[in-house]
PDB file of N, CA and C in Angstrom:
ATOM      1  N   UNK A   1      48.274  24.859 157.803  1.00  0.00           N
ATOM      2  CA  UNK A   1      48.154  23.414 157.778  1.00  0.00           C
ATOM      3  C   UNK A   1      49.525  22.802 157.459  1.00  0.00           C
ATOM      4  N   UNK A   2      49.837  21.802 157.898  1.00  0.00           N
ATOM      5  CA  UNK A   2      51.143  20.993 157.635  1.00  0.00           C
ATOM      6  C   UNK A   2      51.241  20.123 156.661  1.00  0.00           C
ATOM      7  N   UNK A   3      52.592  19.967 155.748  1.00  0.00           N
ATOM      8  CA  UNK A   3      51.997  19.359 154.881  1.00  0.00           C
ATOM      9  C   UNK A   3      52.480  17.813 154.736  1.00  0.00           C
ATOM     10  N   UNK A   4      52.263  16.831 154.103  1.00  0.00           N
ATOM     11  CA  UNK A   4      52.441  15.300 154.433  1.00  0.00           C
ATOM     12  C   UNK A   4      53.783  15.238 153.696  1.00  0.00           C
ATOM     13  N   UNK A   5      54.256  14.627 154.397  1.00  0.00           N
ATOM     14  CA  UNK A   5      55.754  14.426 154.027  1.00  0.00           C
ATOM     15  C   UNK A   5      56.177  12.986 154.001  1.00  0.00           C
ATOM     16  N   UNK A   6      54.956  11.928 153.328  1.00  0.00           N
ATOM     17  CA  UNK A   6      54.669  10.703 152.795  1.00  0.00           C
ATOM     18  C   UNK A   6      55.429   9.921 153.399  1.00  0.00           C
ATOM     19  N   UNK A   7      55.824   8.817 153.286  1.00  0.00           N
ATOM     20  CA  UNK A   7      56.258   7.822 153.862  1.00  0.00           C
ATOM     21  C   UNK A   7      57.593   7.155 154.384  1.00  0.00           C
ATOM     22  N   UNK A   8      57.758   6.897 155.528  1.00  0.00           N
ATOM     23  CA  UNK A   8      59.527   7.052 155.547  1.00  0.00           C
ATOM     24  C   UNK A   8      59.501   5.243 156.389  1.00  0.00           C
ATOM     25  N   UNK A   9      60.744   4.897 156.289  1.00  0.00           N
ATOM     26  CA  UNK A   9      61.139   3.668 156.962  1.00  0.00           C
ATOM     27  C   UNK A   9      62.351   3.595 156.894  1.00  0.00           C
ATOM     28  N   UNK A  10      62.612   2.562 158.052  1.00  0.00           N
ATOM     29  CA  UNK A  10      64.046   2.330 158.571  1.00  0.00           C
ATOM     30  C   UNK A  10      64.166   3.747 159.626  1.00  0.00           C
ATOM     31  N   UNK A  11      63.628   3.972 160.251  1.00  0.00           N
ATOM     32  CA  UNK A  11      63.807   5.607 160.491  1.00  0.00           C
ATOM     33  C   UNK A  11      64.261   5.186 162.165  1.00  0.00           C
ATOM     34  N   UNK A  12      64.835   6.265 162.517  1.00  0.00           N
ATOM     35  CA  UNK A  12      65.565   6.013 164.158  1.00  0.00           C
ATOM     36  C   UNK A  12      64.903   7.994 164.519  1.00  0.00           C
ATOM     37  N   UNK A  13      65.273   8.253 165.766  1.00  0.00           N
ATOM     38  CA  UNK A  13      65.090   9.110 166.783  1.00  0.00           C
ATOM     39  C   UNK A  13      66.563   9.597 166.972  1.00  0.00           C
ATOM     40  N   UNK A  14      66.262  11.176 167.084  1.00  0.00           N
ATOM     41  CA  UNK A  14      68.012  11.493 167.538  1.00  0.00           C
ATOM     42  C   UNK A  14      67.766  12.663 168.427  1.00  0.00           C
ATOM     43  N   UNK A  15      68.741  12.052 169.551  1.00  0.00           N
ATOM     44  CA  UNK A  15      67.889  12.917 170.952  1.00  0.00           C
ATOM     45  C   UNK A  15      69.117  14.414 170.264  1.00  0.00           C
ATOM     46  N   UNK A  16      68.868  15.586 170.869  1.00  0.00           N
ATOM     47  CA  UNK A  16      69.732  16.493 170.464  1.00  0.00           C
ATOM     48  C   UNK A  16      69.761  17.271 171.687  1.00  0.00           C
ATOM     49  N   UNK A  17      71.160  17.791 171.831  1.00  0.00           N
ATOM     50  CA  UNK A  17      71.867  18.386 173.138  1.00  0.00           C
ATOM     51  C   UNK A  17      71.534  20.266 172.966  1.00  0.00           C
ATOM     52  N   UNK A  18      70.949  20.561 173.992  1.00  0.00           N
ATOM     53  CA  UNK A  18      70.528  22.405 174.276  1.00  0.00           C
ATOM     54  C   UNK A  18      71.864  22.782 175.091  1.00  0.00           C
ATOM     55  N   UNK A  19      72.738  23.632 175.088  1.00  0.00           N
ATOM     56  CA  UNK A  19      73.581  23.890 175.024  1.00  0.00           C
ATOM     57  C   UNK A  19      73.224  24.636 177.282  1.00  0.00           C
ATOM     58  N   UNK A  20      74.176  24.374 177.833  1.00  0.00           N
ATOM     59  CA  UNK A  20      74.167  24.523 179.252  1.00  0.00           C
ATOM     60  C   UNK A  20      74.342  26.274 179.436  1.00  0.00           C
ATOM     61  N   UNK A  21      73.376  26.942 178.904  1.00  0.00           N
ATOM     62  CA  UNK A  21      73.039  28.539 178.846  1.00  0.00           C
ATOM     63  C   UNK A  21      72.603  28.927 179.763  1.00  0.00           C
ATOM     64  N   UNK A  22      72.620  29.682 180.655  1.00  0.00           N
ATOM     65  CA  UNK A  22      71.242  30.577 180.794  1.00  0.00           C
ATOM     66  C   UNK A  22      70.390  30.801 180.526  1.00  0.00           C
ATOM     67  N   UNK A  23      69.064  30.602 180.592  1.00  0.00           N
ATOM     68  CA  UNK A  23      68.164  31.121 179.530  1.00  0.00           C
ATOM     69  C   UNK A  23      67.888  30.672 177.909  1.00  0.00           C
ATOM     70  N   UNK A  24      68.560  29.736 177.581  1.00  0.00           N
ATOM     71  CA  UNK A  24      68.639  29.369 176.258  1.00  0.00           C
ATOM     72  C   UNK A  24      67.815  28.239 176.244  1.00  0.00           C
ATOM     73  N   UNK A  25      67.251  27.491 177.140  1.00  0.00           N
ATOM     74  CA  UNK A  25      66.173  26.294 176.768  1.00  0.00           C
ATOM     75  C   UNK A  25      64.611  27.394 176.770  1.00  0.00           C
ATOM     76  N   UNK A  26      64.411  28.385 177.174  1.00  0.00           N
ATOM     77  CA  UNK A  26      63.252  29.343 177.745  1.00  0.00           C
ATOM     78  C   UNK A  26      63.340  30.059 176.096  1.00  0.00           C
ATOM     79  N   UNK A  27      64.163  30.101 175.878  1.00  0.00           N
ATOM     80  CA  UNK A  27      64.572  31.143 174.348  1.00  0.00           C
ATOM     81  C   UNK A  27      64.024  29.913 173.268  1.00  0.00           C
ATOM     82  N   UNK A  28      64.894  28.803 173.647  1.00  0.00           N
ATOM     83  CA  UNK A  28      64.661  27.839 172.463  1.00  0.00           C
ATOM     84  C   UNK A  28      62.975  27.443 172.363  1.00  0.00           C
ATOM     85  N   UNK A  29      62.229  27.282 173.654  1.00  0.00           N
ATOM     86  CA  UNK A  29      60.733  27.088 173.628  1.00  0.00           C
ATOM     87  C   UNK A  29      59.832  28.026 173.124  1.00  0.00           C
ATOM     88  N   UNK A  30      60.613  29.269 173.546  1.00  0.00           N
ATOM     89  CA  UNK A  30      59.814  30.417 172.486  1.00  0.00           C
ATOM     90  C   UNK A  30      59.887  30.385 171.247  1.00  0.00           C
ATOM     91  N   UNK A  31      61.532  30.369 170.673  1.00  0.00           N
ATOM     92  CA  UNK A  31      61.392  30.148 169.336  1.00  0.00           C
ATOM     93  C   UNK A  31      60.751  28.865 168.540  1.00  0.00           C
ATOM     94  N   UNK A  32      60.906  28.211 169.347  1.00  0.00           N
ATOM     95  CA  UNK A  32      59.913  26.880 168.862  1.00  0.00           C
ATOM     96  C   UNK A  32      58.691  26.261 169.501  1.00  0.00           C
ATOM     97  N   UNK A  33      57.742  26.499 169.484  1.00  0.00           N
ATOM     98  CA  UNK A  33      57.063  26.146 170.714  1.00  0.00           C
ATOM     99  C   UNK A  33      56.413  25.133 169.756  1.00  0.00           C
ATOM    100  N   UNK A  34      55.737  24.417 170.809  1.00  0.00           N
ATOM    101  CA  UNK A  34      55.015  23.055 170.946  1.00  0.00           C
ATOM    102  C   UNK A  34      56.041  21.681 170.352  1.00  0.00           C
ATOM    103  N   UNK A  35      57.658  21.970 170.496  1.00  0.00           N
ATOM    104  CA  UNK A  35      58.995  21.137 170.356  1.00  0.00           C
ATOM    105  C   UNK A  35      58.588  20.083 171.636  1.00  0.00           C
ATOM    106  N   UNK A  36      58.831  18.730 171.211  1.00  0.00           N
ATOM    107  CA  UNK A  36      59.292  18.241 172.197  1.00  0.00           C
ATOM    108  C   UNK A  36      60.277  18.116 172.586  1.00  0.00           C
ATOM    109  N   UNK A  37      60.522  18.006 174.416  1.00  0.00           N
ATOM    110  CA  UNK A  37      61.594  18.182 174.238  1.00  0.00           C
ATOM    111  C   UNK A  37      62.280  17.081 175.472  1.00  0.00           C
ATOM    112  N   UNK A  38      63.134  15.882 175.257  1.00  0.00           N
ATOM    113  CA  UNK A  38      63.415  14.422 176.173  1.00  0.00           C
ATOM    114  C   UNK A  38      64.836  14.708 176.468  1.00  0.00           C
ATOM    115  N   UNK A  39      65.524  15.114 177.225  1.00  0.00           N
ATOM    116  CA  UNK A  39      65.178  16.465 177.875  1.00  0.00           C
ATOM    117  C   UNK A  39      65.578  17.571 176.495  1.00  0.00           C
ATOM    118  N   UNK A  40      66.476  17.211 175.453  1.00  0.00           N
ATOM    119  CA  UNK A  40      66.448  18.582 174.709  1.00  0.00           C
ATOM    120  C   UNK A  40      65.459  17.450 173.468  1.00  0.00           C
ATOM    121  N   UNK A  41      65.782  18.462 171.998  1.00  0.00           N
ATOM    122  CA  UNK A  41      64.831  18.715 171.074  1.00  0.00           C
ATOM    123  C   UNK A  41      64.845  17.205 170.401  1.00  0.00           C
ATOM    124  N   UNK A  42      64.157  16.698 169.546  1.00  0.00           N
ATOM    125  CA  UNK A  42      64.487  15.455 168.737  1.00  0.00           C
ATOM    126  C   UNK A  42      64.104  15.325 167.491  1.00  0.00           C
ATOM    127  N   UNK A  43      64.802  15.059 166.707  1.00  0.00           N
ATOM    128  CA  UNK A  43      64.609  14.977 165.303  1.00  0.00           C
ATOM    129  C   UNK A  43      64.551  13.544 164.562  1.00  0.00           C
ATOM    130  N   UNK A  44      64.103  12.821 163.711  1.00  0.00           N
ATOM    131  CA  UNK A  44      64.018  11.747 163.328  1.00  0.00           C
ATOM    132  C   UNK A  44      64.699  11.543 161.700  1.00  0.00           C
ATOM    133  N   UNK A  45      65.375  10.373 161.445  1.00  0.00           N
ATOM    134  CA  UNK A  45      65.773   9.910 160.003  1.00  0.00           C
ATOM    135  C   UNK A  45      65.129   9.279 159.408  1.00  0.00           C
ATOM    136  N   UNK A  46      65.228   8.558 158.348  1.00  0.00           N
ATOM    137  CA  UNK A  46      64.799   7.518 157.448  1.00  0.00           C
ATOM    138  C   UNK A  46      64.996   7.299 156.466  1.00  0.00           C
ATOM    139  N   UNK A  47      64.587   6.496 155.803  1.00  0.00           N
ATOM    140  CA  UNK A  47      64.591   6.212 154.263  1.00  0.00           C
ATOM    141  C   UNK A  47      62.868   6.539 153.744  1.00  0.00           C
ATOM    142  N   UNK A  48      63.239   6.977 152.580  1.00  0.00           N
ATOM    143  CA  UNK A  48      62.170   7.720 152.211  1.00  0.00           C
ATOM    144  C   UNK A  48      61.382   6.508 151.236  1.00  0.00           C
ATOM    145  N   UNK A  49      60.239   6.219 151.297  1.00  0.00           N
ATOM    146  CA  UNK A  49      59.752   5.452 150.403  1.00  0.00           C
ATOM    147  C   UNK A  49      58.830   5.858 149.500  1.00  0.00           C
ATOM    148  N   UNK A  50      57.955   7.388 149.811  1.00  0.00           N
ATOM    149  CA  UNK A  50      57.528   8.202 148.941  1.00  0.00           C
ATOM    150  C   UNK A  50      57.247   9.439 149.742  1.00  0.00           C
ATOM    151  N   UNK A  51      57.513  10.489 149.239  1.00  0.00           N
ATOM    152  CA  UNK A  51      56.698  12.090 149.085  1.00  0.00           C
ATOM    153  C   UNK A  51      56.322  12.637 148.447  1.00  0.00           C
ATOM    154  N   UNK A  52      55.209  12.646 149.160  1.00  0.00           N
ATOM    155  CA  UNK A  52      53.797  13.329 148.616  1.00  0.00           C
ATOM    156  C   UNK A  52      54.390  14.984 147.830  1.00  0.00           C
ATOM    157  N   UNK A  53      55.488  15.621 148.867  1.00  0.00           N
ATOM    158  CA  UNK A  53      55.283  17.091 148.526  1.00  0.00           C
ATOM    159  C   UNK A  53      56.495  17.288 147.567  1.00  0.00           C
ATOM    160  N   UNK A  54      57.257  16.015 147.095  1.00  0.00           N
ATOM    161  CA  UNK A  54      58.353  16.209 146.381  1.00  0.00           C
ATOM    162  C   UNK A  54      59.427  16.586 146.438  1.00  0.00           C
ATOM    163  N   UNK A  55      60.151  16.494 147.617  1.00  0.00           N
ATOM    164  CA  UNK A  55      61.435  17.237 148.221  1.00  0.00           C
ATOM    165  C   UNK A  55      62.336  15.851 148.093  1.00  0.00           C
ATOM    166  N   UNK A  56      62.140  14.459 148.122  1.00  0.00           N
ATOM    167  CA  UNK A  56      62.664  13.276 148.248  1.00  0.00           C
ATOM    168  C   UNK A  56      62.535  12.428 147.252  1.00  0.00           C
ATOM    169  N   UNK A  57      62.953  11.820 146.783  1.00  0.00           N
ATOM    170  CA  UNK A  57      62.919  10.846 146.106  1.00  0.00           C
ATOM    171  C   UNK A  57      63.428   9.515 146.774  1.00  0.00           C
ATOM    172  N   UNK A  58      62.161   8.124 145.862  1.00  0.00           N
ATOM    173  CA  UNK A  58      62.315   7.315 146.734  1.00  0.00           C
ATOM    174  C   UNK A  58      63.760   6.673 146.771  1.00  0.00           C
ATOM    175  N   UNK A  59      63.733   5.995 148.247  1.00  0.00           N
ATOM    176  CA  UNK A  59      65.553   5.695 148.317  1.00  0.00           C
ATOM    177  C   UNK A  59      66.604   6.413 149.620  1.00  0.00           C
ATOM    178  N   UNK A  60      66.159   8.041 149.179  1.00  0.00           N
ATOM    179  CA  UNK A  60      67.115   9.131 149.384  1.00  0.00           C
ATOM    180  C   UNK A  60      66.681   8.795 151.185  1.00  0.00           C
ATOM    181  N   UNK A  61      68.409   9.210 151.682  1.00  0.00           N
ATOM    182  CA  UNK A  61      67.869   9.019 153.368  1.00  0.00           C
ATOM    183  C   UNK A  61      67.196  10.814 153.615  1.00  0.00           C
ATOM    184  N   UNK A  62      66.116  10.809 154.940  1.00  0.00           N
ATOM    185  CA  UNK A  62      66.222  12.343 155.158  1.00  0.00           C
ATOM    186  C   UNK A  62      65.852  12.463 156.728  1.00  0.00           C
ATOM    187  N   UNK A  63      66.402  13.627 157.237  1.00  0.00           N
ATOM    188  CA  UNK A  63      66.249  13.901 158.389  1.00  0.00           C
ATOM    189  C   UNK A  63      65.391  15.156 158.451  1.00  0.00           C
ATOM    190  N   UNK A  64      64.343  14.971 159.752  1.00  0.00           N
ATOM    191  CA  UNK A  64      63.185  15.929 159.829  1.00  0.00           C
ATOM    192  C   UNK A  64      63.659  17.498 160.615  1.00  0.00           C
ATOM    193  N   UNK A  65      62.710  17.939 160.581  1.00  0.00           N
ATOM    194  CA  UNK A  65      63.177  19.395 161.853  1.00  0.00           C
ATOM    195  C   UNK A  65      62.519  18.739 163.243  1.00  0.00           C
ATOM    196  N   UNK A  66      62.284  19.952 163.840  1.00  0.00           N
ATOM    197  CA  UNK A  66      62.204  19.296 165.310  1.00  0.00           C
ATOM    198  C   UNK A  66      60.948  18.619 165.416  1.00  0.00           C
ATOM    199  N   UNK A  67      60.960  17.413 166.170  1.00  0.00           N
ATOM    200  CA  UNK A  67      59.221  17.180 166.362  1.00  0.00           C
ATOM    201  C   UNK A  67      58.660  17.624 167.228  1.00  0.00           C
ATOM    202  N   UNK A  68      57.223  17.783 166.919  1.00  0.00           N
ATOM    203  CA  UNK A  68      56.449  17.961 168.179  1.00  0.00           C
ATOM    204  C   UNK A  68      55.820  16.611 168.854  1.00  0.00           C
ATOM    205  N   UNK A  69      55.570  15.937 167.959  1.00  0.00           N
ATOM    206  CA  UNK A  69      54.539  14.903 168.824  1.00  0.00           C
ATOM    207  C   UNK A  69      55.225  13.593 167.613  1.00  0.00           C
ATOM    208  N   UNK A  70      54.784  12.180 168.838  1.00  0.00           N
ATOM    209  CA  UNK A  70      54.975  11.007 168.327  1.00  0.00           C
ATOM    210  C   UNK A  70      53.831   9.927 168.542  1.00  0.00           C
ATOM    211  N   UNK A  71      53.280  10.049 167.790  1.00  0.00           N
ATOM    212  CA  UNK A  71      52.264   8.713 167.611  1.00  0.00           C
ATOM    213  C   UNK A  71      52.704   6.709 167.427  1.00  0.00           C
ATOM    214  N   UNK A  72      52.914   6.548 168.473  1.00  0.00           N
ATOM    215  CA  UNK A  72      53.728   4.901 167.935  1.00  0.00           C
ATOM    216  C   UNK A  72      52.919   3.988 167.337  1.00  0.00           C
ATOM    217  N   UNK A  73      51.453   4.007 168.061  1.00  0.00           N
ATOM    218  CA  UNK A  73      50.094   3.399 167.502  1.00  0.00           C
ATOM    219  C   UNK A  73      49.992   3.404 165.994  1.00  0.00           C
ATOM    220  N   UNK A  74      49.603   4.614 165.778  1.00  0.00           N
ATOM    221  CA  UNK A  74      49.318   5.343 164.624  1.00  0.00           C
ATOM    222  C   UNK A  74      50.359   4.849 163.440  1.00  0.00           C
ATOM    223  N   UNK A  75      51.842   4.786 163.613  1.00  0.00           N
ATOM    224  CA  UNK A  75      52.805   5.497 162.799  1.00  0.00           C
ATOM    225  C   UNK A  75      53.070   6.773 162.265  1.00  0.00           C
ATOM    226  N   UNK A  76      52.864   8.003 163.035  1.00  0.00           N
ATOM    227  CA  UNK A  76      52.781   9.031 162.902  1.00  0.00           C
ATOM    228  C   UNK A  76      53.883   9.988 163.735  1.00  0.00           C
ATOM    229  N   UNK A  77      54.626  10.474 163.329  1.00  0.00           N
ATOM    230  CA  UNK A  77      55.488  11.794 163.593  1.00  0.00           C
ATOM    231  C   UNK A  77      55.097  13.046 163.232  1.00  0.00           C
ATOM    232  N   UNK A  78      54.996  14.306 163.937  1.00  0.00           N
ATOM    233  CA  UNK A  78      54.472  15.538 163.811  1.00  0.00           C
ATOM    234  C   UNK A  78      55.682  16.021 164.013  1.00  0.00           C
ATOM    235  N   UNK A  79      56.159  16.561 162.819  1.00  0.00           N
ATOM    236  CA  UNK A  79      56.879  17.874 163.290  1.00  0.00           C
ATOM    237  C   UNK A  79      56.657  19.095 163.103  1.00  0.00           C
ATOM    238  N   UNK A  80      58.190  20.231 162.945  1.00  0.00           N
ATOM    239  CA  UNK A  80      57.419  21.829 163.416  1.00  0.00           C
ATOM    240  C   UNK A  80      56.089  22.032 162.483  1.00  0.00           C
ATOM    241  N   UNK A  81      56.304  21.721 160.900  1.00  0.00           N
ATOM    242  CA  UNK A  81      55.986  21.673 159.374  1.00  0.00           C
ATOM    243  C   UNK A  81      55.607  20.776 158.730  1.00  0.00           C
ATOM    244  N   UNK A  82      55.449  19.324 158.956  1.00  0.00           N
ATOM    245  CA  UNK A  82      55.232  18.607 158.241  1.00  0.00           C
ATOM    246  C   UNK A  82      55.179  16.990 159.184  1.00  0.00           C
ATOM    247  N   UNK A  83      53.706  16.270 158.537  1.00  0.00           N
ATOM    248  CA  UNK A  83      53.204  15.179 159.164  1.00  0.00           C
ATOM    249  C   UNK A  83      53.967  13.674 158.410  1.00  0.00           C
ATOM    250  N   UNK A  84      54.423  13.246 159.313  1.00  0.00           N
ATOM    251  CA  UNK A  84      55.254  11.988 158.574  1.00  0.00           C
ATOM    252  C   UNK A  84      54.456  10.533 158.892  1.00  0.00           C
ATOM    253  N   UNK A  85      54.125   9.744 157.975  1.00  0.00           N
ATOM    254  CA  UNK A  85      53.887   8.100 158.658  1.00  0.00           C
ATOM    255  C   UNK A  85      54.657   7.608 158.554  1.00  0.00           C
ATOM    256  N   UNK A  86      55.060   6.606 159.773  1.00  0.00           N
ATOM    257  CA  UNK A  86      56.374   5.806 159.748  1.00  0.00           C
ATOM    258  C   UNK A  86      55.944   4.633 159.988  1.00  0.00           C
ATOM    259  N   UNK A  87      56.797   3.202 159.559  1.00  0.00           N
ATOM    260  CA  UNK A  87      56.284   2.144 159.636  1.00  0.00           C
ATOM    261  C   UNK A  87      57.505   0.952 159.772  1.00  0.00           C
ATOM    262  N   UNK A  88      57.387   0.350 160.713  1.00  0.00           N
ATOM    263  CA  UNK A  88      58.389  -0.494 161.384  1.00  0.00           C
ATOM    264  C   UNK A  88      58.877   0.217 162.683  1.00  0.00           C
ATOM    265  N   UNK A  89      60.116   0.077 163.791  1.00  0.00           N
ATOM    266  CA  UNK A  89      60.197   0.657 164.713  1.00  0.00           C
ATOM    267  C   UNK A  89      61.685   1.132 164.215  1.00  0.00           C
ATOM    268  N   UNK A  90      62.143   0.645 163.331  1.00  0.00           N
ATOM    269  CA  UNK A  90      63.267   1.002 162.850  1.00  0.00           C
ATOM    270  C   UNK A  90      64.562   0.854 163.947  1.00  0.00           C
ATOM    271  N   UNK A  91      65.306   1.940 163.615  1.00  0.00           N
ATOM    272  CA  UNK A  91      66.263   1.346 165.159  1.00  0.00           C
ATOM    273  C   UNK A  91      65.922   2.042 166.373  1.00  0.00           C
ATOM    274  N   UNK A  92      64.805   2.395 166.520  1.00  0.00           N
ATOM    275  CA  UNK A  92      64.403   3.119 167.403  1.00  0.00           C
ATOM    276  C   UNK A  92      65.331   3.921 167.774  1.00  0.00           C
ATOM    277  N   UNK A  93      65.483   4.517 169.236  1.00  0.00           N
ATOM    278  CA  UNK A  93      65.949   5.873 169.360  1.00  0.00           C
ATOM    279  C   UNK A  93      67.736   5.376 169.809  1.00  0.00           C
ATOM    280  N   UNK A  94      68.463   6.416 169.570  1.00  0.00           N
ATOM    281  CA  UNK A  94      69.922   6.285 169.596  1.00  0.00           C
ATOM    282  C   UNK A  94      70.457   7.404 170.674  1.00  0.00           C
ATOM    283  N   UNK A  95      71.357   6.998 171.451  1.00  0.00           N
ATOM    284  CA  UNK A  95      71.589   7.776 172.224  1.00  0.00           C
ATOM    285  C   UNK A  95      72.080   8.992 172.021  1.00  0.00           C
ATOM    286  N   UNK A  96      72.337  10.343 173.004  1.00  0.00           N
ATOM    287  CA  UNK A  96      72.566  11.317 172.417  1.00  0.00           C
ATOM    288  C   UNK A  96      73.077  11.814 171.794  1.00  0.00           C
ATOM    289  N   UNK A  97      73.829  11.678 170.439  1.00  0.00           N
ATOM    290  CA  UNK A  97      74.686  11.895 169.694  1.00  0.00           C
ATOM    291  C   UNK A  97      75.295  13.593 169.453  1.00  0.00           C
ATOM    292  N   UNK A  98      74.842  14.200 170.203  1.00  0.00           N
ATOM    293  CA  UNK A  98      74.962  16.202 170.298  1.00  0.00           C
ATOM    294  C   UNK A  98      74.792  16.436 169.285  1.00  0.00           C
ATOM    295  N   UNK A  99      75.142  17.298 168.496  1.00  0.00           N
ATOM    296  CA  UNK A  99      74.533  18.511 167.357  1.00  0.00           C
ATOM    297  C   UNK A  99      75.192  17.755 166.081  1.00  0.00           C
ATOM    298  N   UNK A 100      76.319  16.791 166.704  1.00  0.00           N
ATOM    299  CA  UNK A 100      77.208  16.806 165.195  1.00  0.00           C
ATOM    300  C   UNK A 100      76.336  16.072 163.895  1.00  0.00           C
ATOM    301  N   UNK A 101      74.969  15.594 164.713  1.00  0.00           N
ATOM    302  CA  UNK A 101      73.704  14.903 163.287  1.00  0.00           C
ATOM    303  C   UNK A 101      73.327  15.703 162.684  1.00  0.00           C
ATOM    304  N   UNK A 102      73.205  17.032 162.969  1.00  0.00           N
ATOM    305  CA  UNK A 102      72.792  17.820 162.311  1.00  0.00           C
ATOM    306  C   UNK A 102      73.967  18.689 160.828  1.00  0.00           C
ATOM    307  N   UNK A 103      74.797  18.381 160.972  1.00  0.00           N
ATOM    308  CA  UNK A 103      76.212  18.254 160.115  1.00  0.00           C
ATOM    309  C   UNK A 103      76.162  17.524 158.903  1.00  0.00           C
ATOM    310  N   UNK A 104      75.160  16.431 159.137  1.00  0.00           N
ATOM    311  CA  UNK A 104      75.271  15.515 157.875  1.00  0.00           C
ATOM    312  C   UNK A 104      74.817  16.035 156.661  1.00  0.00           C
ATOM    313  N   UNK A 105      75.171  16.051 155.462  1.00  0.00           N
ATOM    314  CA  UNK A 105      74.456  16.179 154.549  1.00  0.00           C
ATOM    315  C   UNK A 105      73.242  15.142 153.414  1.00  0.00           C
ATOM    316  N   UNK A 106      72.637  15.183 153.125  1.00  0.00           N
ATOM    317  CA  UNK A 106      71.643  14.075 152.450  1.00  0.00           C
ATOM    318  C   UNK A 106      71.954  14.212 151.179  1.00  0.00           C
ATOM    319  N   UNK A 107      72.309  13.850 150.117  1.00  0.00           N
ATOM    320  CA  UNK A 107      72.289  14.130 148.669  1.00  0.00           C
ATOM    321  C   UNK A 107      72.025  12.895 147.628  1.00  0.00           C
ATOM    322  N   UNK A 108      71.811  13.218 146.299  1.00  0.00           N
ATOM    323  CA  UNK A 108      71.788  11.560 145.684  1.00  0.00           C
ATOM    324  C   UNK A 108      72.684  11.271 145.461  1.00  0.00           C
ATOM    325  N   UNK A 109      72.827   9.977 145.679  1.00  0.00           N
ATOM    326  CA  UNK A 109      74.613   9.074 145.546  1.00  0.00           C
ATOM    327  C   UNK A 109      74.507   8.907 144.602  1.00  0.00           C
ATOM    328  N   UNK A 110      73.661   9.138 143.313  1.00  0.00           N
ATOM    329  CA  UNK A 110      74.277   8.766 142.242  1.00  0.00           C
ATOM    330  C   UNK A 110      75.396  10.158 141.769  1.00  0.00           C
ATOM    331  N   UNK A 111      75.107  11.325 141.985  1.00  0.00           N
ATOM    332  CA  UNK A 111      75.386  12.601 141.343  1.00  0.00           C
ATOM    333  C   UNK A 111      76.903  12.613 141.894  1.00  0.00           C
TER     334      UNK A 111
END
């Protein structure tokens, strides 16, 4: 079961670049399956306004793993591990920015 990964806002979409392989989008679906994928994988940000499972505190920005599914109705994001509600459209999705989002680090600004 996946677990709720409570409430996020301000949150955007970040399309992410599969590298021009051979065989490496067929590899990447195996290793991840049920990823969506526009055309490669996408991951989402936000500001956290509560979690349920305690990894965030409210405030802190965080970025998800890959999603599988997007609910816009709902406010709902599914990813590999964990079910997110989102609320507002935030900046919606940003163009492809390649891997270097995944570089960022999240930490508390106060420390």
């Amino acid at each position: 079961m996946k677990k709720d990964g409570g409430l996020i806002i301000n949150w955007q979409l970040h399309h992410l670049s599969l590298p021009d392989i051979e065989g490496f989008k067929e590899e990447f679906q195996t290793s991840f399956p049920g990823v969506l994928l526009d055309p490669g994988p996408l991951k989402f940000s936000g500001t956290v306004v509560e979690d349920s499972a305690g990894r965030y505190k409210p405030g802190w920005h965080m970025i998800s793993s890959y999603i599988c599914s997007i609910d816009r109705k709902r406010g709902i994001i599914e990813t590999m591990n964990t079910i997110y509600k989102v609320i507002d459209e935030g900046n919606d999705e940003l163009p492809d920015m390649g891997n270097d989002i995944l570089n960022i680090l999240y930490k508390d600004p106060k420390k």
